[in-house]
C-alpha atoms as a PDB file:
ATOM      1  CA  UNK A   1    -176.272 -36.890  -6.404  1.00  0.00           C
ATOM      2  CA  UNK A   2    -179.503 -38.305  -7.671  1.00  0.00           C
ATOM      3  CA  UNK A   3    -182.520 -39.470  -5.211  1.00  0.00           C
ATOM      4  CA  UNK A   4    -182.422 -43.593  -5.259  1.00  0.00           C
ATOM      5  CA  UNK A   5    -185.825 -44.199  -3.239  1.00  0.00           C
ATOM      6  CA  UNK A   6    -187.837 -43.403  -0.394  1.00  0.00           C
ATOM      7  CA  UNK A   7    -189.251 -45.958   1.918  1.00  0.00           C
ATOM      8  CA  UNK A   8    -192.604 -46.098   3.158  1.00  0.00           C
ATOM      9  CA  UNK A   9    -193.771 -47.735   6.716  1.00  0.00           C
ATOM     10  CA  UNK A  10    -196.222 -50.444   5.995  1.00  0.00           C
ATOM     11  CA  UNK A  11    -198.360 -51.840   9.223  1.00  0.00           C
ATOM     12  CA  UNK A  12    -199.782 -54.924   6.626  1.00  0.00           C
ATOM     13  CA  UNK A  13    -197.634 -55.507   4.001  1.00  0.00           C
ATOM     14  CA  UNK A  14    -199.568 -57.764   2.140  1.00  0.00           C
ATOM     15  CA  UNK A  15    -202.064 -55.358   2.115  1.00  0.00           C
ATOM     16  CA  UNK A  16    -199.798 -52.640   1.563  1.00  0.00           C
ATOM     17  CA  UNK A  17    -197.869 -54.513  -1.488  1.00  0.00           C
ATOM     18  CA  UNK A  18    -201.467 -55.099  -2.913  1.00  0.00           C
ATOM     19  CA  UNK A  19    -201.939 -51.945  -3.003  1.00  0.00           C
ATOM     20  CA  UNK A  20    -199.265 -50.697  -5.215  1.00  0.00           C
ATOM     21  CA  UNK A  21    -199.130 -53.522  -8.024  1.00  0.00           C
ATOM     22  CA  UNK A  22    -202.588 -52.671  -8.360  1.00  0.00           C
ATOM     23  CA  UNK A  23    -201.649 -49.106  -9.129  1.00  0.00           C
ATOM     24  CA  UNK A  24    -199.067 -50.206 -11.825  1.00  0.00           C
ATOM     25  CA  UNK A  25    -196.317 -50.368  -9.785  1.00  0.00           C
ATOM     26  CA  UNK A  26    -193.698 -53.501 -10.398  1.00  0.00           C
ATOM     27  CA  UNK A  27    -192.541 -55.305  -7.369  1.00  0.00           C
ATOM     28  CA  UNK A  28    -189.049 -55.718  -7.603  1.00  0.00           C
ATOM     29  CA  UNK A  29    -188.256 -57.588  -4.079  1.00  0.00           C
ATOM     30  CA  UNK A  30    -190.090 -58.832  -1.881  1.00  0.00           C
ATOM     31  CA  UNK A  31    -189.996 -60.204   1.712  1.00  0.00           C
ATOM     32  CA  UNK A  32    -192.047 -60.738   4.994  1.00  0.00           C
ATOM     33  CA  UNK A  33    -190.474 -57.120   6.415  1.00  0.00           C
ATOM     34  CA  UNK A  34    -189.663 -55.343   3.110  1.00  0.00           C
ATOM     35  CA  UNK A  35    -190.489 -54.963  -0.403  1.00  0.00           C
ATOM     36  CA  UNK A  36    -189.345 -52.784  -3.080  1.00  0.00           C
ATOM     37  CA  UNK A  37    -191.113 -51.519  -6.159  1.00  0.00           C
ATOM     38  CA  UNK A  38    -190.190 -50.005 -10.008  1.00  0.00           C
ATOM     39  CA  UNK A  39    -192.074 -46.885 -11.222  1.00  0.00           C
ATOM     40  CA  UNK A  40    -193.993 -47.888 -14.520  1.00  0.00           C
ATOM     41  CA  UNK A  41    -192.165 -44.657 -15.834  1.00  0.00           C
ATOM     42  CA  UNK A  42    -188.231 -43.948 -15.697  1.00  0.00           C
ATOM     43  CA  UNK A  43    -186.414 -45.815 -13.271  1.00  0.00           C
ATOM     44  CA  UNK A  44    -187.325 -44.819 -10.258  1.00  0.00           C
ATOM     45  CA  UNK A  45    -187.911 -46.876  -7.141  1.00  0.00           C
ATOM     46  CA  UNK A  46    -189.422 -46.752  -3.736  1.00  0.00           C
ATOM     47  CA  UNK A  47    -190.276 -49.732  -1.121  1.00  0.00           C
ATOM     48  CA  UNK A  48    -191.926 -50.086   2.015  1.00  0.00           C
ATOM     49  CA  UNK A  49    -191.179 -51.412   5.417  1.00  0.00           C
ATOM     50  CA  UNK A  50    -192.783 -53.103   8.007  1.00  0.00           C
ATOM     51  CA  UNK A  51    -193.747 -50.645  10.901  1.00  0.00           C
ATOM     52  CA  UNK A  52    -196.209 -51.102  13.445  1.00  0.00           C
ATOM     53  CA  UNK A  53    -197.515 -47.916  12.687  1.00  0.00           C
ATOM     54  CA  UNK A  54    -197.493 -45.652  10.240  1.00  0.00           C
ATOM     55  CA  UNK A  55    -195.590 -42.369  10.675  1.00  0.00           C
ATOM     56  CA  UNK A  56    -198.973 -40.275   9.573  1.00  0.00           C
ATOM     57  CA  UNK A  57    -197.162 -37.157   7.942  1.00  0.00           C
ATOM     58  CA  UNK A  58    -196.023 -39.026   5.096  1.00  0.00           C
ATOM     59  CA  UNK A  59    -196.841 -37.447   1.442  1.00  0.00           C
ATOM     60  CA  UNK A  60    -195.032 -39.109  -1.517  1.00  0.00           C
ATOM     61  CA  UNK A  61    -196.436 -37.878  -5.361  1.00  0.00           C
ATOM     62  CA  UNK A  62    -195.998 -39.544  -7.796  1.00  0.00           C
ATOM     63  CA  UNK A  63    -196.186 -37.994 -11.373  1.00  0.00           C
ATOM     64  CA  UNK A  64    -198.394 -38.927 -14.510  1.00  0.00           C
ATOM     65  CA  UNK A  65    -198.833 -36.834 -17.476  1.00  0.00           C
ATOM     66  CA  UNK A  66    -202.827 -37.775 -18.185  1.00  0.00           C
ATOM     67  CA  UNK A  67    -203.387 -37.752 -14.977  1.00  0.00           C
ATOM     68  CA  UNK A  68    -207.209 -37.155 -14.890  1.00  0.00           C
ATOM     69  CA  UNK A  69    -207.197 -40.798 -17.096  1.00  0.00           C
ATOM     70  CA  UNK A  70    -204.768 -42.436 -14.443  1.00  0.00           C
ATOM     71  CA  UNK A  71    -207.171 -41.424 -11.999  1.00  0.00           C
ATOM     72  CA  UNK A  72    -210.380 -42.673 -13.871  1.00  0.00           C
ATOM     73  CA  UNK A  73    -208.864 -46.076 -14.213  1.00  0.00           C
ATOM     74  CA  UNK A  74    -207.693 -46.055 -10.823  1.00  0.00           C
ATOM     75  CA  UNK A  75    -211.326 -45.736  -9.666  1.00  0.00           C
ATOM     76  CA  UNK A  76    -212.947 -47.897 -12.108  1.00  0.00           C
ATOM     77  CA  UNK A  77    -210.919 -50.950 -10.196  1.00  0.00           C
ATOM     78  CA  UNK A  78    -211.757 -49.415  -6.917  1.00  0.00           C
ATOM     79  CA  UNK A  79    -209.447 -46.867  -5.703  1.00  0.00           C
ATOM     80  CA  UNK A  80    -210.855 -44.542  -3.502  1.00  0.00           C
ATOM     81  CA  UNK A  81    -209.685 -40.640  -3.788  1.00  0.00           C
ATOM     82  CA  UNK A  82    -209.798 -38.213  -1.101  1.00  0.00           C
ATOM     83  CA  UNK A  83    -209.200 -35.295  -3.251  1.00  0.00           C
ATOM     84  CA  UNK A  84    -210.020 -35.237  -7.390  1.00  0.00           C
ATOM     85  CA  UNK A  85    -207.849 -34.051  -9.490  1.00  0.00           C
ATOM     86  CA  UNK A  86    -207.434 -29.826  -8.884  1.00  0.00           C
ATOM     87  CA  UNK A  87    -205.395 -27.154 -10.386  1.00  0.00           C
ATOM     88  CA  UNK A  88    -203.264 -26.098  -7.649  1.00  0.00           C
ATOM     89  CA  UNK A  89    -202.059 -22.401  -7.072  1.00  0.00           C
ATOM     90  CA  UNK A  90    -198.371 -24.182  -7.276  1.00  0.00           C
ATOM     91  CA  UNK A  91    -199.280 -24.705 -10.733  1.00  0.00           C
ATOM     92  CA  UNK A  92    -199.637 -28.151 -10.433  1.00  0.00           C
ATOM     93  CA  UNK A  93    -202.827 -30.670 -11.471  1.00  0.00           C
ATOM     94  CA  UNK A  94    -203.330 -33.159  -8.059  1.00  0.00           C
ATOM     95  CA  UNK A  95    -205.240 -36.254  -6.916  1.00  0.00           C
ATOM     96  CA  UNK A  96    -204.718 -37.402  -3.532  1.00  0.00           C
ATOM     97  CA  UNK A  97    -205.728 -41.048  -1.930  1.00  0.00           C
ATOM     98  CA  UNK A  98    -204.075 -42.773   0.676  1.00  0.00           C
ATOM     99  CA  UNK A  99    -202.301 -46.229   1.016  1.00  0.00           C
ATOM    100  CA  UNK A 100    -203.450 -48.985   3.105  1.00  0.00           C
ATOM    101  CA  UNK A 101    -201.120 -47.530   6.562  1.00  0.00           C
ATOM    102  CA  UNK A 102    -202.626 -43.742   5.713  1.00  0.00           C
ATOM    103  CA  UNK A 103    -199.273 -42.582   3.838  1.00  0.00           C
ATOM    104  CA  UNK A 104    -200.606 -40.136   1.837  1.00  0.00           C
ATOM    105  CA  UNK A 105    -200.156 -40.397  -2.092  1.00  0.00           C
ATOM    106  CA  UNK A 106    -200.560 -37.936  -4.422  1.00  0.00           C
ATOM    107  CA  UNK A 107    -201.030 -38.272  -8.077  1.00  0.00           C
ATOM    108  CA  UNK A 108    -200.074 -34.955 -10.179  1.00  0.00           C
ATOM    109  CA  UNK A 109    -198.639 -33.538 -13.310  1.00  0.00           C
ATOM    110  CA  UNK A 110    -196.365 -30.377 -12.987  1.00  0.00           C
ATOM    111  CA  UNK A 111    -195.147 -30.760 -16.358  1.00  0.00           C
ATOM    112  CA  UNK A 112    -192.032 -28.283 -16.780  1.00  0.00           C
ATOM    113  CA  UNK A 113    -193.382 -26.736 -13.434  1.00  0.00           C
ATOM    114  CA  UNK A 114    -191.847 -29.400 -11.096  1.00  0.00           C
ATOM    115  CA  UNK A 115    -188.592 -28.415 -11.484  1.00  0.00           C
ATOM    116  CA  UNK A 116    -188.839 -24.790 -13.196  1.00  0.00           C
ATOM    117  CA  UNK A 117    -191.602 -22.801 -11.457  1.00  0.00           C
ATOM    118  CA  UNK A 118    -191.330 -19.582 -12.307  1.00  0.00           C
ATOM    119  CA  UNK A 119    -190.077 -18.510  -8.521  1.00  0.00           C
ATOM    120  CA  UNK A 120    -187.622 -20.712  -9.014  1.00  0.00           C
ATOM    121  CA  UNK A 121    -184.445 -19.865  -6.871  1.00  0.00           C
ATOM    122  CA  UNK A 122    -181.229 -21.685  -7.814  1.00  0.00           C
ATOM    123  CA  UNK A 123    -178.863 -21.680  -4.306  1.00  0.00           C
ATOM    124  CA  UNK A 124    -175.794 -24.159  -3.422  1.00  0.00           C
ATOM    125  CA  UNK A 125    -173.495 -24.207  -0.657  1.00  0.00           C
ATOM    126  CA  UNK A 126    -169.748 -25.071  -1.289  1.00  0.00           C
ATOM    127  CA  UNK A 127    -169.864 -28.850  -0.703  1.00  0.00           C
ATOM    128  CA  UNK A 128    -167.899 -30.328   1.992  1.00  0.00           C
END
């Protein structure tokens, strides 16, 4: 199996689509209810949908190798950050901001460390 996309709740979606082409993000589909969008790396998507409110625990992160550079142009166009980039004790380098409904995004490099920490566990069920 491979992840396809994850879908965001948008309560303005104009202001919400704004948002993310401003951030580099390609928009791929778009309608009054539901647009879709291309990472600028890999090929990777994600969309939002029209909600008339947010959920308020969402987190997605999105990775960038330079990420302290990717965060200095994002604020030279405006961007707002809640967090600056940090070393964090998951061995990962984070930025956090949020999107226009309050999903929270978060901007990070964990280089080999996403996937290979080094308390890793590998575990499967049978599947069914």
């Amino acid at each position: 199996m491979n992840l396809n996309q994850v879908t965001l709740p948008a309560v303005d979606m104009v202001a919400s689509t704004a948002f993310y082409r401003r951030m580099g993000f390609l928009q791929i589909v778009d309608t009054p209810h539901y647009a879709r969008f291309e990472c600028p790396e890999g090929d990777a998507t994600f969309s939002l949908h029209l909600a008339e409110a947010a959920a308020g625990d969402v987190s997605v992160y999105f990775e960038h190798e330079a990420l302290d550079e990717l965060v200095d142009r994002l604020e030279q166009i405006g961007f707002a950050f809640d967090e600056s980039p940090e070393d964090r004790r998951w061995l990962w380098r984070e930025a956090r901001l949020r999107d226009p409904a309050g999903n929270r995004i978060i901007l990070y490099h964990g280089g080999e460390n996403r996937r290979h920490p080094p308390w890793r566990v590998e575990r499967r069920e049978a599947a069914i």
